[in-house]
PDB file of N, CA and C in Angstrom:
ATOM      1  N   UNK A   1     -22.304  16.029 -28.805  1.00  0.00           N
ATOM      2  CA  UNK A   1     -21.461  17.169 -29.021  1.00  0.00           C
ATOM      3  C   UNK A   1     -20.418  16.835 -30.086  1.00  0.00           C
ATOM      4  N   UNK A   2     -19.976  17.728 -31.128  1.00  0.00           N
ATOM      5  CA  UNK A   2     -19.403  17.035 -32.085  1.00  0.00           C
ATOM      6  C   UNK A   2     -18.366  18.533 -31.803  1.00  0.00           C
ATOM      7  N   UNK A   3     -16.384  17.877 -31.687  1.00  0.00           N
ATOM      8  CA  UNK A   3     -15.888  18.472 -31.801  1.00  0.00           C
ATOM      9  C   UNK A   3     -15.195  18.521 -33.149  1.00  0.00           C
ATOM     10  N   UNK A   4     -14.534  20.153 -33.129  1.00  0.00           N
ATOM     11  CA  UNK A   4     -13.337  19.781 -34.326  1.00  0.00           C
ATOM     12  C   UNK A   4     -11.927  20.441 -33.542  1.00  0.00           C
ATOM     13  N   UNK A   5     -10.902  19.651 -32.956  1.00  0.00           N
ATOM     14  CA  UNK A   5     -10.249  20.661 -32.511  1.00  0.00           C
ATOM     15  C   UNK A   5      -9.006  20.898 -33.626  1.00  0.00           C
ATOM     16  N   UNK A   6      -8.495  22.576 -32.974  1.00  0.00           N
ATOM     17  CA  UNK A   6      -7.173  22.678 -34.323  1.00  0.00           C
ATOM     18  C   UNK A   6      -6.264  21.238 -33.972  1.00  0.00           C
ATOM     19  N   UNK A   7      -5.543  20.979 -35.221  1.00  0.00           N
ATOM     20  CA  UNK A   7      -3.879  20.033 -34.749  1.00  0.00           C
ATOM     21  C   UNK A   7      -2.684  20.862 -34.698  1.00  0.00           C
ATOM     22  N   UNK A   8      -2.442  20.139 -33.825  1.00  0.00           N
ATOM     23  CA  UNK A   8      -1.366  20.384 -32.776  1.00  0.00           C
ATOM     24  C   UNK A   8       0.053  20.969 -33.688  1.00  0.00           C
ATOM     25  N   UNK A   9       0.723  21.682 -33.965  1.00  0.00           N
ATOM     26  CA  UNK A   9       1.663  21.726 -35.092  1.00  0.00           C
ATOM     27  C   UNK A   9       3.099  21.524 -34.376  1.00  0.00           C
ATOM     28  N   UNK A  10       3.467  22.261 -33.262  1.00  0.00           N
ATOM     29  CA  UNK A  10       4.205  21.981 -32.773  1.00  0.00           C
ATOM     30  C   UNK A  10       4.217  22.894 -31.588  1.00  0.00           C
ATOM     31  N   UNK A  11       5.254  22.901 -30.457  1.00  0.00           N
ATOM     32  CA  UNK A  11       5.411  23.694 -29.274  1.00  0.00           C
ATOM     33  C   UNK A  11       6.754  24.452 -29.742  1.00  0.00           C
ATOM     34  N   UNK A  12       6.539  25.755 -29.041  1.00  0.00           N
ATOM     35  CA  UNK A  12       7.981  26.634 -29.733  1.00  0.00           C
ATOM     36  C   UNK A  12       8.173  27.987 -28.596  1.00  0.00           C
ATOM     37  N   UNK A  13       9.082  28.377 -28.437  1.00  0.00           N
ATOM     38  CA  UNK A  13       9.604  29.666 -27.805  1.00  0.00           C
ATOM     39  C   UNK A  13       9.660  29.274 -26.093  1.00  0.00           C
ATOM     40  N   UNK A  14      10.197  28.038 -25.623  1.00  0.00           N
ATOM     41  CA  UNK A  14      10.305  28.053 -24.514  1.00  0.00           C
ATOM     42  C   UNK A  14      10.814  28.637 -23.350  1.00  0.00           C
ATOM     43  N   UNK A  15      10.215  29.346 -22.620  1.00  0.00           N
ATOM     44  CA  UNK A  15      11.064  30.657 -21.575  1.00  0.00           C
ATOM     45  C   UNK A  15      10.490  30.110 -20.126  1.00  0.00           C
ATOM     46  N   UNK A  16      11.425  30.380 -19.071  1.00  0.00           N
ATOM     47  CA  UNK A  16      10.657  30.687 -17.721  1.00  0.00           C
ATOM     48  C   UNK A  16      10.264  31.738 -17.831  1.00  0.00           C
ATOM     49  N   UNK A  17       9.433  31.759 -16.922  1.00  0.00           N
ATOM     50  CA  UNK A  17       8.523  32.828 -16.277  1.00  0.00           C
ATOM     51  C   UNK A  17       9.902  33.726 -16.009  1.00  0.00           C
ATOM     52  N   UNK A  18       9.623  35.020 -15.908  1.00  0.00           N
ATOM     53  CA  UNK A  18      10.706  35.754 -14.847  1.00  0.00           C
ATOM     54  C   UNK A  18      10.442  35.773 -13.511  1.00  0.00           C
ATOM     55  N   UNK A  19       8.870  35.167 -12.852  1.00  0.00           N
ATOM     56  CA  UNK A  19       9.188  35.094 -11.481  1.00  0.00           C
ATOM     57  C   UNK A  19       9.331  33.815 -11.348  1.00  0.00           C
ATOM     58  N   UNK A  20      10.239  32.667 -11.794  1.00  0.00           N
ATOM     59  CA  UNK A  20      10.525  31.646 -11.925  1.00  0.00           C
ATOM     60  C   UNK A  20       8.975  30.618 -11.421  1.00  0.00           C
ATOM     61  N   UNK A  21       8.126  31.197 -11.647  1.00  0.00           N
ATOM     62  CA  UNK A  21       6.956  30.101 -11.148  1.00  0.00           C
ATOM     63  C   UNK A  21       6.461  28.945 -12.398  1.00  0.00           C
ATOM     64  N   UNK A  22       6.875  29.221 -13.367  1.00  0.00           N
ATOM     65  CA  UNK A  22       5.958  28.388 -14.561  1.00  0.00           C
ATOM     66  C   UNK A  22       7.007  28.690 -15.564  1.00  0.00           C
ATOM     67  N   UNK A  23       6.800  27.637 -16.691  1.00  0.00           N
ATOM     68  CA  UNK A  23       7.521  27.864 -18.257  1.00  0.00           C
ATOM     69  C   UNK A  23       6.371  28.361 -19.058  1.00  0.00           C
ATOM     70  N   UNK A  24       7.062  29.144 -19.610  1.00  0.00           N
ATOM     71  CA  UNK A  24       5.875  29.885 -21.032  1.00  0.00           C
ATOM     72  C   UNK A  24       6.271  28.712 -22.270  1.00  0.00           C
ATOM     73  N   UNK A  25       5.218  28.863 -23.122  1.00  0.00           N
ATOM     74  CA  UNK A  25       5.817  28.370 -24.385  1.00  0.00           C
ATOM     75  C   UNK A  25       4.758  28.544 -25.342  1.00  0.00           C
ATOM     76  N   UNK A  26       4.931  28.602 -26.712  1.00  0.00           N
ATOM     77  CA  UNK A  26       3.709  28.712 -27.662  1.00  0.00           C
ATOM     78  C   UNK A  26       3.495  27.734 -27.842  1.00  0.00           C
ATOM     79  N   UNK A  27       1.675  27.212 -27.950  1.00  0.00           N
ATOM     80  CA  UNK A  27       1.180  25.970 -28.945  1.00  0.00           C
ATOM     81  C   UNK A  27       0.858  26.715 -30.114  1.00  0.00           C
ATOM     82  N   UNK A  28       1.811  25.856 -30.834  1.00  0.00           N
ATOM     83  CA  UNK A  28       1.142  26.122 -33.081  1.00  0.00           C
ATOM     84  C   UNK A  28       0.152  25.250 -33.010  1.00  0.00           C
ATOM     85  N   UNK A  29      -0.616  25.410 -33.970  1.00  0.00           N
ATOM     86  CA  UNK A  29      -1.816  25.070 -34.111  1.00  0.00           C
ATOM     87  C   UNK A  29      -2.246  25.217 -35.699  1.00  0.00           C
ATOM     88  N   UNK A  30      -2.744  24.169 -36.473  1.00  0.00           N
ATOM     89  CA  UNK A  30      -3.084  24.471 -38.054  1.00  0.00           C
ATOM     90  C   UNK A  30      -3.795  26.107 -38.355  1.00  0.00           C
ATOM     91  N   UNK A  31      -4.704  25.854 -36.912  1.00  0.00           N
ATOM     92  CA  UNK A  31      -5.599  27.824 -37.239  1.00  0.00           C
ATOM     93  C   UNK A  31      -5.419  28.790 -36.482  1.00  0.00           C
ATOM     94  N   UNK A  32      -4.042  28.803 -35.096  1.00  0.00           N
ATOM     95  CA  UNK A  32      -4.276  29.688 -34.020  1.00  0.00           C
ATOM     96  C   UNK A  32      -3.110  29.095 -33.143  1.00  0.00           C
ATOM     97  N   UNK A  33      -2.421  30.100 -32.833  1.00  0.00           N
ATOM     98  CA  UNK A  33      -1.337  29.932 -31.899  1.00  0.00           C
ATOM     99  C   UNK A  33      -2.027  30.327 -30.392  1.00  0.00           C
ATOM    100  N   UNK A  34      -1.180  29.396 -29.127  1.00  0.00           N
ATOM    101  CA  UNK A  34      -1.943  29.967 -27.630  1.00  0.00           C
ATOM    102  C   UNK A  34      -0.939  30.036 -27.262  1.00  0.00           C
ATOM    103  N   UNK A  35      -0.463  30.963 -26.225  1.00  0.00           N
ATOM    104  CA  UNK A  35       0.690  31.459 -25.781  1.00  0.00           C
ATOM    105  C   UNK A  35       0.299  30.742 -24.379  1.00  0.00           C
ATOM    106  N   UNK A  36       1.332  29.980 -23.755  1.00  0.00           N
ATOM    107  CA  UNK A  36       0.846  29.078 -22.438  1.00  0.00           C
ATOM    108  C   UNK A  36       1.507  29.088 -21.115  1.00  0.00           C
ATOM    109  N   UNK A  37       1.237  29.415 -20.254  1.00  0.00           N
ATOM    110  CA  UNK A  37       1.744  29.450 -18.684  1.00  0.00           C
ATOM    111  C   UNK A  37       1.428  27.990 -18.097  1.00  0.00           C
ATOM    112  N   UNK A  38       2.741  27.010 -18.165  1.00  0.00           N
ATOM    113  CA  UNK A  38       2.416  25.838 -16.936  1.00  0.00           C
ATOM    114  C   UNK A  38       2.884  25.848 -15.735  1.00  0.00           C
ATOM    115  N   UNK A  39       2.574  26.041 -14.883  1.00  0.00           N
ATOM    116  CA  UNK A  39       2.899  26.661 -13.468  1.00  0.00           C
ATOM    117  C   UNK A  39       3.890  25.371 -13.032  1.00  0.00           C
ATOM    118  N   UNK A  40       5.181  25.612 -12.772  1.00  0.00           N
ATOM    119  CA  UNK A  40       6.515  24.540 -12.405  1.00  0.00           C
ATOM    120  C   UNK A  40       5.707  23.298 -11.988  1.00  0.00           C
ATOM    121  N   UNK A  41       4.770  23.046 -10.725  1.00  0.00           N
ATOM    122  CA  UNK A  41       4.212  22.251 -10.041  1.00  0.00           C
ATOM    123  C   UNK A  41       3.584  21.225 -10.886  1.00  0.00           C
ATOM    124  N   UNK A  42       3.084  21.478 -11.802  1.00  0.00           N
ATOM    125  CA  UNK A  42       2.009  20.921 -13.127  1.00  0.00           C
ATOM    126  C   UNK A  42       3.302  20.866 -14.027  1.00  0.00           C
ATOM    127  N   UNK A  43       4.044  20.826 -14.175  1.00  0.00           N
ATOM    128  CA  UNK A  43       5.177  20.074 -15.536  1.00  0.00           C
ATOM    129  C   UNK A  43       4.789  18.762 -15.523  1.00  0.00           C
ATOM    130  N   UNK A  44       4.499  18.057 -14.506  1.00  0.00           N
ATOM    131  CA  UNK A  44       5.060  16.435 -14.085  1.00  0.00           C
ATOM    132  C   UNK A  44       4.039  15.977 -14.426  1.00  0.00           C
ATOM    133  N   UNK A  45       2.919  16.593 -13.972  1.00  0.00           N
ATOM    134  CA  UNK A  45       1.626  16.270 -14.771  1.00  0.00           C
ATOM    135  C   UNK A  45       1.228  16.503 -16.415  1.00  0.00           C
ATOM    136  N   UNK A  46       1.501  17.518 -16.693  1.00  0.00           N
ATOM    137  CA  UNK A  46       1.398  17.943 -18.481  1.00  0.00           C
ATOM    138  C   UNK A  46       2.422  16.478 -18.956  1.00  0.00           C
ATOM    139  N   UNK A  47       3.284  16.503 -18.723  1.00  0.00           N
ATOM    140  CA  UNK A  47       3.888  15.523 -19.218  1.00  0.00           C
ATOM    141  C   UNK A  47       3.404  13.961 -19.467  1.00  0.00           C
ATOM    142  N   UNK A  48       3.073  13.844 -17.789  1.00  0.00           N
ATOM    143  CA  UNK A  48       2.378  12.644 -17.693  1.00  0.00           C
ATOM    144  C   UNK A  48       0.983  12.020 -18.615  1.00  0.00           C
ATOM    145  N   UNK A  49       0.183  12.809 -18.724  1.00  0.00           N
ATOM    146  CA  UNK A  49      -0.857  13.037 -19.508  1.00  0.00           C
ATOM    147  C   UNK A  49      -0.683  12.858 -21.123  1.00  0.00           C
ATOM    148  N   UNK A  50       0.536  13.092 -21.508  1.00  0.00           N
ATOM    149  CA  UNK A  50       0.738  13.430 -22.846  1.00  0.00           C
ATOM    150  C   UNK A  50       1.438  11.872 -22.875  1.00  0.00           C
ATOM    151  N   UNK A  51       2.120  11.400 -22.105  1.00  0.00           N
ATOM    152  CA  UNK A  51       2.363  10.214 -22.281  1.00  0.00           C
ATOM    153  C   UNK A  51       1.808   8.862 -22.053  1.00  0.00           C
ATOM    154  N   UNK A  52       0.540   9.267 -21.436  1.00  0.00           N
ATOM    155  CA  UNK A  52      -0.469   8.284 -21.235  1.00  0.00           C
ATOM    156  C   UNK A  52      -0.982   8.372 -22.136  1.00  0.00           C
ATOM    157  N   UNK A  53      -1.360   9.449 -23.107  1.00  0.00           N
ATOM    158  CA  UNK A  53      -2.105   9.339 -24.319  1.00  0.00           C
ATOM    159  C   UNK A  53      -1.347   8.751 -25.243  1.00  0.00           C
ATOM    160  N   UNK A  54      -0.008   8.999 -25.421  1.00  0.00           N
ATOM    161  CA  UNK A  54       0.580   8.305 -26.606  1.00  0.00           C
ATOM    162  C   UNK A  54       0.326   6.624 -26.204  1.00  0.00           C
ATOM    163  N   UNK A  55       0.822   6.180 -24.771  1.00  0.00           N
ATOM    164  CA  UNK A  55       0.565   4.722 -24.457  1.00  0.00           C
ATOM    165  C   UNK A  55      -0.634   4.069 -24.678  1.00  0.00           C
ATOM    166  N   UNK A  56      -1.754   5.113 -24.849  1.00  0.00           N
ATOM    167  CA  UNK A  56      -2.931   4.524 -24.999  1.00  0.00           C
ATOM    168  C   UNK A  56      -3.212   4.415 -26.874  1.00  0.00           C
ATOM    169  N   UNK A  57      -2.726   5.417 -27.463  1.00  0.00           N
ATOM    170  CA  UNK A  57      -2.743   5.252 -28.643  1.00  0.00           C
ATOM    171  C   UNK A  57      -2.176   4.044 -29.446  1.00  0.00           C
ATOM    172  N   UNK A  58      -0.528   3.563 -28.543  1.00  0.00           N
ATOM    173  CA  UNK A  58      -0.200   2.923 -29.000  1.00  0.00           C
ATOM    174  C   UNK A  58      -0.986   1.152 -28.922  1.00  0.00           C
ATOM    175  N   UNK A  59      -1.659   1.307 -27.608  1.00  0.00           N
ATOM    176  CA  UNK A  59      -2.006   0.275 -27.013  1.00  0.00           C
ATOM    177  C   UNK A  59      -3.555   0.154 -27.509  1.00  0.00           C
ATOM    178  N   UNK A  60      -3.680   1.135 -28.430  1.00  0.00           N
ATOM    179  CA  UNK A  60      -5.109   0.783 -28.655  1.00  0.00           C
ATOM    180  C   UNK A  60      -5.558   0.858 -30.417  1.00  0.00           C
ATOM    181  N   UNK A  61      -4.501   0.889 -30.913  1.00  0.00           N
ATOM    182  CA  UNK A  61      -4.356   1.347 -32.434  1.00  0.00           C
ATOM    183  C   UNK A  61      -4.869   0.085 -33.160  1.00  0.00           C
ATOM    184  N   UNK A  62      -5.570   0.278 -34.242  1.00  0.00           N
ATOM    185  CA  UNK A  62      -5.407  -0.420 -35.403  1.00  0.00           C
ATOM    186  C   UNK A  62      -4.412  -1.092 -36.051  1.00  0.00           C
ATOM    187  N   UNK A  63      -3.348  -0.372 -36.051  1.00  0.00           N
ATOM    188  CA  UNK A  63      -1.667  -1.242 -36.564  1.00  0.00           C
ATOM    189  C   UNK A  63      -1.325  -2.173 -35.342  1.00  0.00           C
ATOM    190  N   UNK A  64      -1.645  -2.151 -34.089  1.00  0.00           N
ATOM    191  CA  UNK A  64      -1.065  -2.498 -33.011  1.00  0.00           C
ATOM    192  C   UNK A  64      -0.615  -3.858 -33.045  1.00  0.00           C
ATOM    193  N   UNK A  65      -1.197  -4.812 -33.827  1.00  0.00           N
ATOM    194  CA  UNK A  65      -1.116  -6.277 -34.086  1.00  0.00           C
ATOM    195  C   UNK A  65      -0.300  -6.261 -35.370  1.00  0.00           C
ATOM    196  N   UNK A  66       0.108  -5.191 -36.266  1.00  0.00           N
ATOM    197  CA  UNK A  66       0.603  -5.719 -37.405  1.00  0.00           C
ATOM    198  C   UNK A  66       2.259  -6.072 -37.567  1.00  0.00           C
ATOM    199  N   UNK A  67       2.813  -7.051 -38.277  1.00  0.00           N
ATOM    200  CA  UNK A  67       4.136  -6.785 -38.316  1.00  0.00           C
ATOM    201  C   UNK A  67       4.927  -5.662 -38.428  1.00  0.00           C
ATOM    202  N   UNK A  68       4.569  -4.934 -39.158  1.00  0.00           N
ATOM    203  CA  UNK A  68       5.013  -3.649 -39.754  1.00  0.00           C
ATOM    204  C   UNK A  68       4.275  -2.238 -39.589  1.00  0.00           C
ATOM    205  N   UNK A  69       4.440  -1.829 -38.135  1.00  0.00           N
ATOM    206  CA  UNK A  69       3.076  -0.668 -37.937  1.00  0.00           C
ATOM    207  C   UNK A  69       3.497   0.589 -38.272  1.00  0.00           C
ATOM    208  N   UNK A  70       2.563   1.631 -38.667  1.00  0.00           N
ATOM    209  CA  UNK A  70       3.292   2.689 -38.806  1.00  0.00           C
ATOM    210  C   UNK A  70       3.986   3.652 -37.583  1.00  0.00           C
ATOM    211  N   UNK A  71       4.635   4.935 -38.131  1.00  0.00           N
ATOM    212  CA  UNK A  71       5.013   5.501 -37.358  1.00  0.00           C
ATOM    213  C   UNK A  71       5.338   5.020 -35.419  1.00  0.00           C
ATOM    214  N   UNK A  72       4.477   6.049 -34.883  1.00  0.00           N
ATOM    215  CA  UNK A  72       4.847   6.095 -33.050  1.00  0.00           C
ATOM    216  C   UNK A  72       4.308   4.591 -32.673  1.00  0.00           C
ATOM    217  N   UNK A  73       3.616   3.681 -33.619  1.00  0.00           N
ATOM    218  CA  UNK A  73       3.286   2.369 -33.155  1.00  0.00           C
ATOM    219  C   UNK A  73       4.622   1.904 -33.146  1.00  0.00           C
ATOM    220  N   UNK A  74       5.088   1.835 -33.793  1.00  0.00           N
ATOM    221  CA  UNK A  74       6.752   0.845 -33.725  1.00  0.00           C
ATOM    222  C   UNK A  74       7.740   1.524 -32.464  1.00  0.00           C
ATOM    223  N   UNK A  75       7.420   2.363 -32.184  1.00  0.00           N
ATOM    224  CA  UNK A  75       8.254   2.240 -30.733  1.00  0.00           C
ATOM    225  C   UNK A  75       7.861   1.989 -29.514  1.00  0.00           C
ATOM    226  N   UNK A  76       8.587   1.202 -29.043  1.00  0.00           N
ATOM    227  CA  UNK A  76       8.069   0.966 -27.484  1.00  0.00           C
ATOM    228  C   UNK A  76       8.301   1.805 -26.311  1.00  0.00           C
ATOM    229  N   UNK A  77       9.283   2.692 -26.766  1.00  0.00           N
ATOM    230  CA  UNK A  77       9.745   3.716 -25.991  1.00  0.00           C
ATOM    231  C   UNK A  77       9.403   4.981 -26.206  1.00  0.00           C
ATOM    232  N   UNK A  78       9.279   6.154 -26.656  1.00  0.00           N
ATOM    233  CA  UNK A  78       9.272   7.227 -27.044  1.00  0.00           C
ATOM    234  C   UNK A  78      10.507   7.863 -26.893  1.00  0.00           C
ATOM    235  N   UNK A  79      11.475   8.266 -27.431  1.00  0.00           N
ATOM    236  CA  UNK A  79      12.596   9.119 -27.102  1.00  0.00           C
ATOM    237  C   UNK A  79      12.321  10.379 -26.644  1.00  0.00           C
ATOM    238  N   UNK A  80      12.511  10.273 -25.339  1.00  0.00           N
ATOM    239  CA  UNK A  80      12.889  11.989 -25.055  1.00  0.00           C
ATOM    240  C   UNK A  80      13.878  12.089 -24.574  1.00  0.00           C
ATOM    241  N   UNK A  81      14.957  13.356 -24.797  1.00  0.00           N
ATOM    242  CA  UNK A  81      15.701  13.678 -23.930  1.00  0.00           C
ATOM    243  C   UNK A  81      15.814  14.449 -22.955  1.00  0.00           C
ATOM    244  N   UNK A  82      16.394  13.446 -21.437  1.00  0.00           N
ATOM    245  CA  UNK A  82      16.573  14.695 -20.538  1.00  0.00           C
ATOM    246  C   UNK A  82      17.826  13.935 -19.888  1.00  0.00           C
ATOM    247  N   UNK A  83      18.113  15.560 -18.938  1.00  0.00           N
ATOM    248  CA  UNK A  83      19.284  14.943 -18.264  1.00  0.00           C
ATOM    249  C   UNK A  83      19.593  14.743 -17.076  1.00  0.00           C
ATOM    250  N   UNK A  84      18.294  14.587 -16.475  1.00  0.00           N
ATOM    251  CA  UNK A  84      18.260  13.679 -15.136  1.00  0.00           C
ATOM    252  C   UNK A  84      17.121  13.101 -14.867  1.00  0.00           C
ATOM    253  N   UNK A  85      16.751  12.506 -13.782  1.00  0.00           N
ATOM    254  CA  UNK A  85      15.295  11.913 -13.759  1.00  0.00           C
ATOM    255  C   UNK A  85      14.928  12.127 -11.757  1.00  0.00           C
ATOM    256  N   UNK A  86      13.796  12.314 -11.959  1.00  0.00           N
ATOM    257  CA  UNK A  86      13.774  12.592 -10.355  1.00  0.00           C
ATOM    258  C   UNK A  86      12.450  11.178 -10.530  1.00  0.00           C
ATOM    259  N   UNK A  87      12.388  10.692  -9.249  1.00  0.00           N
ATOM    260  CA  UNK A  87      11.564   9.814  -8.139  1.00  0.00           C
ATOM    261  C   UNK A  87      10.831  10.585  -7.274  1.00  0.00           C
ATOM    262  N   UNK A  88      10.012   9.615  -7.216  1.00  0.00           N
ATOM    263  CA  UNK A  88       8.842  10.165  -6.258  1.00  0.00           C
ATOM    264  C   UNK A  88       8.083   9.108  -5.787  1.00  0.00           C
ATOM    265  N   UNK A  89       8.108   8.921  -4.491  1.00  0.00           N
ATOM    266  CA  UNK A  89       7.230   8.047  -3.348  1.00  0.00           C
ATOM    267  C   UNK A  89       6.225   8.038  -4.028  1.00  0.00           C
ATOM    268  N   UNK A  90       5.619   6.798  -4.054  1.00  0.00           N
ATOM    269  CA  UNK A  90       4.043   6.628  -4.731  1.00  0.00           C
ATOM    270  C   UNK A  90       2.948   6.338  -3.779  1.00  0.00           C
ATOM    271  N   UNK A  91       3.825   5.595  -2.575  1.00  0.00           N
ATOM    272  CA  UNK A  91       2.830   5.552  -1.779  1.00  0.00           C
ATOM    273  C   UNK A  91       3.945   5.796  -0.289  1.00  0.00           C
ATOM    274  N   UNK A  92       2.919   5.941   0.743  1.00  0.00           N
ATOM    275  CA  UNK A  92       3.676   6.147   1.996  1.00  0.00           C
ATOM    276  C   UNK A  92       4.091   4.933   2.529  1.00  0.00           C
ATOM    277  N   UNK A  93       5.370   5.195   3.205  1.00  0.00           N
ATOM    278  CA  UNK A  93       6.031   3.900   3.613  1.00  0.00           C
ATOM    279  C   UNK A  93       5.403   3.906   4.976  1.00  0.00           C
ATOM    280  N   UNK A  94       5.614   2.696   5.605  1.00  0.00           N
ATOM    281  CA  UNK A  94       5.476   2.877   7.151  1.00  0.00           C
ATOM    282  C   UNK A  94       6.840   3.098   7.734  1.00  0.00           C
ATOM    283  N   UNK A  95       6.570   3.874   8.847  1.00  0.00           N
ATOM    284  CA  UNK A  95       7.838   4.764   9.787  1.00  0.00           C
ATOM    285  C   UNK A  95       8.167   3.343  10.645  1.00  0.00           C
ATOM    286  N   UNK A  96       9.466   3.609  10.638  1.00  0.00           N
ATOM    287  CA  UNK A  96      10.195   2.375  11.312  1.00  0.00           C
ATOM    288  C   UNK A  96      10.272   2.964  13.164  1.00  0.00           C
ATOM    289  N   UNK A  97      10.369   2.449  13.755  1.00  0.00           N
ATOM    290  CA  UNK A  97      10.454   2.738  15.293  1.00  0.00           C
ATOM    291  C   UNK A  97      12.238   2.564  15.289  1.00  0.00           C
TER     292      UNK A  97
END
């Protein structure tokens, strides 16, 4: 199967929903804009996903060994900003008596 997908141009017009269930937002796209519903529950995931791909990009790149790599290779971090951070149990604890 041979794909071509559009690139990504940027994300733009971020709104809640008005029944507060999901954020809207547009994907630009080089040939076609998609107007997008992520339902609140799935943020943590969209996110997650997008940052496993950059980790894998970085971790799997061609520059990855060089002194001088380009671009998103030279950071070890990605900057995003936010202004809080929530936790989440990864696994179940055992209940204490």
């Amino acid at each position: 199967m041979t794909r071509n997908p559009d690139r990504l141009t940027r994300f733009s017009d971020p709104m809640i929903a008005p029944d507060g269930q999901s954020i809207w937002l547009n994907v630009e796209t080089t040939r076609r804009n998609l107007d997008l519903a992520i339902p609140v529950e799935e943020i943590g995931d969209a996110i997650q996903l997008l940052a496993s791909c950059a980790e894998f990009v970085v971790s799997n790149s061609d520059h990855a060994s060089h002194d001088d790599p380009p671009r998103l290779e030279r950071q070890e971090w990605a900057p995003i900003p936010a202004r809080g951070f929530g936790l989440a149990q990864v696994r179940r604890m055992a209940k204490r008596c």
